[in-house]
Protein backbone atom coordinates (compact mmCIF):
# COMPACT_ATOMS: atom_id res chain seq x y z
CA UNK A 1 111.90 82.83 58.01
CA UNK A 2 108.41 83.52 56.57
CA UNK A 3 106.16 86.68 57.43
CA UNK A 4 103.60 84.15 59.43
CA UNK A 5 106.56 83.72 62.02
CA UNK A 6 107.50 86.91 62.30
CA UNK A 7 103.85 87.63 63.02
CA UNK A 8 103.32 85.14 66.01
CA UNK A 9 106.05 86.39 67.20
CA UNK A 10 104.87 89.86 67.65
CA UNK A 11 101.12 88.54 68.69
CA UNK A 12 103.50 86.67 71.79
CA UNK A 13 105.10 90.07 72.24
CA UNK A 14 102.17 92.02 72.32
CA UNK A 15 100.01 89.70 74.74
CA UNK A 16 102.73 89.13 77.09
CA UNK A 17 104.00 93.45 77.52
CA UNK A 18 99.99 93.07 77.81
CA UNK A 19 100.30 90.46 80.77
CA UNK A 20 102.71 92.43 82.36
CA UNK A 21 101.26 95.71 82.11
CA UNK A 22 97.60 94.76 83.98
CA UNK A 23 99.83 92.77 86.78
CA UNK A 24 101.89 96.74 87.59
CA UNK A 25 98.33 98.25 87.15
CA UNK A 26 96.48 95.72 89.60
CA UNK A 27 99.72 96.32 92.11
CA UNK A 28 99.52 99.76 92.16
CA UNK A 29 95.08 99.62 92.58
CA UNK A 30 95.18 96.98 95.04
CA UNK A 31 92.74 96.97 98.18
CA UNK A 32 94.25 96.30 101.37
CA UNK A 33 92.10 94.58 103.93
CA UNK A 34 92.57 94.69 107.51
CA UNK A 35 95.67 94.50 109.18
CA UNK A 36 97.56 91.53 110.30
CA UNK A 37 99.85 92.26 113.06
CA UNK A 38 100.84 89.43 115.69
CA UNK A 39 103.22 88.25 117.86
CA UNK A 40 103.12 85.30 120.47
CA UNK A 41 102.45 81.89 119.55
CA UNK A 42 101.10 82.00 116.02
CA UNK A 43 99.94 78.76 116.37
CA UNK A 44 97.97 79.31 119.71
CA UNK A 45 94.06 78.45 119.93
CA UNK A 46 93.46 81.60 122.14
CA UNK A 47 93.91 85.10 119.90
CA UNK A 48 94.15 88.07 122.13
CA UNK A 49 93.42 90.83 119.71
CA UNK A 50 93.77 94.86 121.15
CA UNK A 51 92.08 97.65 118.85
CA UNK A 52 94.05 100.95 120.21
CA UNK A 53 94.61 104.14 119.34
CA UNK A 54 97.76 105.91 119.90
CA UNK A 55 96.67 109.07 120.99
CA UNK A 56 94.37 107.74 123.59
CA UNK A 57 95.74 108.04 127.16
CA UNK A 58 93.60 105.29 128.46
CA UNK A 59 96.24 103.14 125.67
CA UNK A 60 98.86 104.70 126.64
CA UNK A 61 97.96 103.56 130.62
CA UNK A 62 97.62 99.77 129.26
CA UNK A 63 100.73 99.39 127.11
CA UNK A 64 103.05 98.80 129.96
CA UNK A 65 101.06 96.55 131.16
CA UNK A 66 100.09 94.43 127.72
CA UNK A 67 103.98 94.22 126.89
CA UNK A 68 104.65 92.60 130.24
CA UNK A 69 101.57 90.27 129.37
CA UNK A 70 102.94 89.32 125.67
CA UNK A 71 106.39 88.47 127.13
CA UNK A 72 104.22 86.45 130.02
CA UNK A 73 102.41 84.39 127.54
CA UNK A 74 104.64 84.76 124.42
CA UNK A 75 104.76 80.73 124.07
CA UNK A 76 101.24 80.42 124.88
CA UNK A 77 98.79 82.96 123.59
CA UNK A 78 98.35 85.10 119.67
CA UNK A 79 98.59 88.46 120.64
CA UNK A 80 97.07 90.31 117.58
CA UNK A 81 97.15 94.34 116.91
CA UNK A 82 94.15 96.46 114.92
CA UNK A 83 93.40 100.27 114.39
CA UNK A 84 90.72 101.99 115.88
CA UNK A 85 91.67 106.05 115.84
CA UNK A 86 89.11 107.86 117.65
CA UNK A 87 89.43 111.36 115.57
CA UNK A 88 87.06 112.50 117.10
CA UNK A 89 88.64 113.23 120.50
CA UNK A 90 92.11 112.26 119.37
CA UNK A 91 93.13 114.52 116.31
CA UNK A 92 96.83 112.95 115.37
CA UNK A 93 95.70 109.43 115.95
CA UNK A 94 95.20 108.45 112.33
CA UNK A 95 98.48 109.66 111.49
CA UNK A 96 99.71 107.92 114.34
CA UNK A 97 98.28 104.55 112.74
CA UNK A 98 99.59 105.68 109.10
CA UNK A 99 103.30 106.00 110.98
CA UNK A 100 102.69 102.38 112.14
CA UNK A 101 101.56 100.79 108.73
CA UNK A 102 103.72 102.58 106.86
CA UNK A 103 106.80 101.42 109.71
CA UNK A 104 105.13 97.54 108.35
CA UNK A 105 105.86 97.67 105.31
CA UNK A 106 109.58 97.75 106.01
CA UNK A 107 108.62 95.12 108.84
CA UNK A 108 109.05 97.55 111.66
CA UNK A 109 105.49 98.06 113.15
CA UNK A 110 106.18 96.64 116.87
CA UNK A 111 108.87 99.12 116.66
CA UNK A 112 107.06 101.85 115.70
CA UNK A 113 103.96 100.75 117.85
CA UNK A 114 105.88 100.97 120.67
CA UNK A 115 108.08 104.19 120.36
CA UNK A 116 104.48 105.98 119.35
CA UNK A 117 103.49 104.53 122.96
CA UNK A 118 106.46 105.58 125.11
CA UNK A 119 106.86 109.24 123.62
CA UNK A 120 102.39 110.07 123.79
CA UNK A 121 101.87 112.54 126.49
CA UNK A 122 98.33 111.67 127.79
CA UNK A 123 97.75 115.15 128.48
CA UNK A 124 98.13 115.96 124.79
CA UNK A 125 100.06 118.94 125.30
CA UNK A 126 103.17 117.79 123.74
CA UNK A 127 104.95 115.54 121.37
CA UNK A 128 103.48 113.68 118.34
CA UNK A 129 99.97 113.76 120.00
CA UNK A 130 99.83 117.64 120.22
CA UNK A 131 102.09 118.73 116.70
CA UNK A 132 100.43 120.35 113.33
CA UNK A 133 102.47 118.22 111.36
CA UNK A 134 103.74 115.20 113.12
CA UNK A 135 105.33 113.27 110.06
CA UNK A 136 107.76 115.92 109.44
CA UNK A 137 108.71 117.16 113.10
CA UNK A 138 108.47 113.04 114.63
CA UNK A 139 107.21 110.00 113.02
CA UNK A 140 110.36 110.61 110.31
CA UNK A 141 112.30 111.03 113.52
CA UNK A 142 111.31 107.67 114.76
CA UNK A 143 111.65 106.12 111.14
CA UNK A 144 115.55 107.24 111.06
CA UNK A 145 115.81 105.24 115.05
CA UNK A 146 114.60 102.41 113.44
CA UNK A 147 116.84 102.68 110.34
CA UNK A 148 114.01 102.65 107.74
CA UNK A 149 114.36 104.61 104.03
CA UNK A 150 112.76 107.34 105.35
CA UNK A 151 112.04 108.45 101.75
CA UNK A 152 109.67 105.47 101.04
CA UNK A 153 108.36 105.83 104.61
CA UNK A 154 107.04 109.29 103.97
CA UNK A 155 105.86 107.90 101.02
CA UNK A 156 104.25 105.21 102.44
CA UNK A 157 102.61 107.42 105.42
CA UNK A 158 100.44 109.16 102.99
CA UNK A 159 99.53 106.04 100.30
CA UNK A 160 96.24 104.68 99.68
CA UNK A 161 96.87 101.38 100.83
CA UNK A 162 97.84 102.22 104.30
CA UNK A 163 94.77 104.43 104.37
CA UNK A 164 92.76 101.70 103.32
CA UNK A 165 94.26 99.34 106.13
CA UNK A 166 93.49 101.72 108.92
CA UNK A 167 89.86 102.13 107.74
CA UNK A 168 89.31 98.15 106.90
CA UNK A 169 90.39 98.32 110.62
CA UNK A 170 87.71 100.75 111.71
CA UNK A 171 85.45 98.84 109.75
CA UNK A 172 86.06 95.52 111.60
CA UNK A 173 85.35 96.85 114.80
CA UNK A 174 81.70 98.58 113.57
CA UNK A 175 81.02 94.89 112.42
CA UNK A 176 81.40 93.97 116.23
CA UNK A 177 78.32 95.97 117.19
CA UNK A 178 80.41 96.96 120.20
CA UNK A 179 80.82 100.43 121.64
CA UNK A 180 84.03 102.35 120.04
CA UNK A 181 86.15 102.75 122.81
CA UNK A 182 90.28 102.17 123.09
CA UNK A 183 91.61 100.16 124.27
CA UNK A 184 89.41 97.22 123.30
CA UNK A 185 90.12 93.17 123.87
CA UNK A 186 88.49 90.63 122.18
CA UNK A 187 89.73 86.75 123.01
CA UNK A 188 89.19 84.62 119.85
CA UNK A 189 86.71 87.50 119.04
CA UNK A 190 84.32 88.04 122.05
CA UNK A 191 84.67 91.05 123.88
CA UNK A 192 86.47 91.11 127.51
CA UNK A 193 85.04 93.37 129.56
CA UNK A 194 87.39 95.98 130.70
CA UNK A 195 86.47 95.34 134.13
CA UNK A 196 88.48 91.70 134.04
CA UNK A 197 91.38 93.69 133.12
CA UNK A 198 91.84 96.06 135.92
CA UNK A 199 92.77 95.71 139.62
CA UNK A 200 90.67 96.89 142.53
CA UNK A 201 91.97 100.56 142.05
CA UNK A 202 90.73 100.95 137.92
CA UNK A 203 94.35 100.12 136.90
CA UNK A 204 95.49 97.84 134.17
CA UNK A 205 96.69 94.41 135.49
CA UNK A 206 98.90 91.97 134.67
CA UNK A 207 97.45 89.49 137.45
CA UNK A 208 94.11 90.30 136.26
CA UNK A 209 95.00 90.02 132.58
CA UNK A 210 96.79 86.45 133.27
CA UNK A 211 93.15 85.44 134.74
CA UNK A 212 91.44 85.92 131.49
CA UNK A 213 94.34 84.20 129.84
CA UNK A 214 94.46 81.21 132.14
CA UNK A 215 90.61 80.73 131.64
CA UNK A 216 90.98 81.08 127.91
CA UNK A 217 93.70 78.62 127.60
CA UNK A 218 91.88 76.14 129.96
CA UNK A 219 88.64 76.16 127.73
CA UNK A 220 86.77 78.31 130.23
């Protein structure tokens, strides 16, 4: 074989390793945008979407309640999840969200969602909520109950890419122009007024939550 063959050859060589090379580069740089966590009818033409945070005890106080409503309405209704940390009163809650996204990318975040629920004291005086270094002493904790690699979790926990989730997140909500306060609904992306959520005492409701629903699926 001539010297000319030889030499396309290694021009192939070269711009393929090339190829492959900027695709591992672009994986490892790659933006995330905002979260896409749902459950429910994926299908549905009524989106209830909740930005929480998982150190907030007014959260906490609603979870009970929006689990009974996504079993309610699971055929019915897209029940979407987004970040909104409030560091500013609630110090852990961004790690809280990292546990969460970094729980998704072994395709565990309900999981995770929920265990960071059921163990937050809303007094923030113990737990997760109130710990210097909550990875190490819970979240890794919870990862094992859920049988992830804990090794990539931790790994995970403090990447870029869930960092830049949480904040696309935060940055959805400014877009709203509404107040940041947890929890927040939105149906198919107006606001719901907390006050159509509650009973007659202030407490979260499923009755009063089915209402909104009911309207929303009727075209009200």
């Amino acid at each position: 074989m001539d010297k000319r063959f030889w030499a396309i050859i290694g021009i192939i060589v070269l711009v393929f390793g090339g190829m492959v090379f900027a695709s591992s580069q672009k994986k490892d740089t790659v933006v995330t945008g905002t979260t896409s966590h749902y459950a429910g009818n994926l299908k549905s033409t009524v989106t209830l979407t909740e930005y929480g945070d998982y150190q907030c005890p007014a959260c906490s106080k609603f979870y009970p309640v929006a689990k009974e409503v996504k079993a309610k309405y699971a055929d019915k209704v897209r029940f979407q999840f987004r970040n909104l940390p409030l560091t500013s009163l609630h110090p852990n809650a961004f790690a809280g969200a990292r546990a969460a996204e970094a729980a998704d990318l072994q395709d565990k975040f309900w999981e995770m969602h929920d265990l960071l629920y059921e163990n937050q004291d809303p007094y923030g005086r113990t737990g997760w909520v109130a710990d210097k270094d909550p990875l190490t002493n819970y979240f890794v904790k919870y990862a094992t109950q859920l049988k992830l690699n804990t090794t990539q979790f931790k790994k995970d926990f403090a990447s870029t890419p869930v960092n830049n989730r949480i904040n696309a997140d935060l940055d959805a909500f400014k877009a709203t122009g509404e107040q940041m306060s947890t929890p927040s609904y939105f149906i198919n992306g107006k606001l719901v007024s907390s006050s159509k959520l509650v009973d007659g005492n202030g407490a979260p409701s499923l009755d009063s939550f089915s209402k909104v629903l009911e309207d929303a699926l009727a075209g009200k």
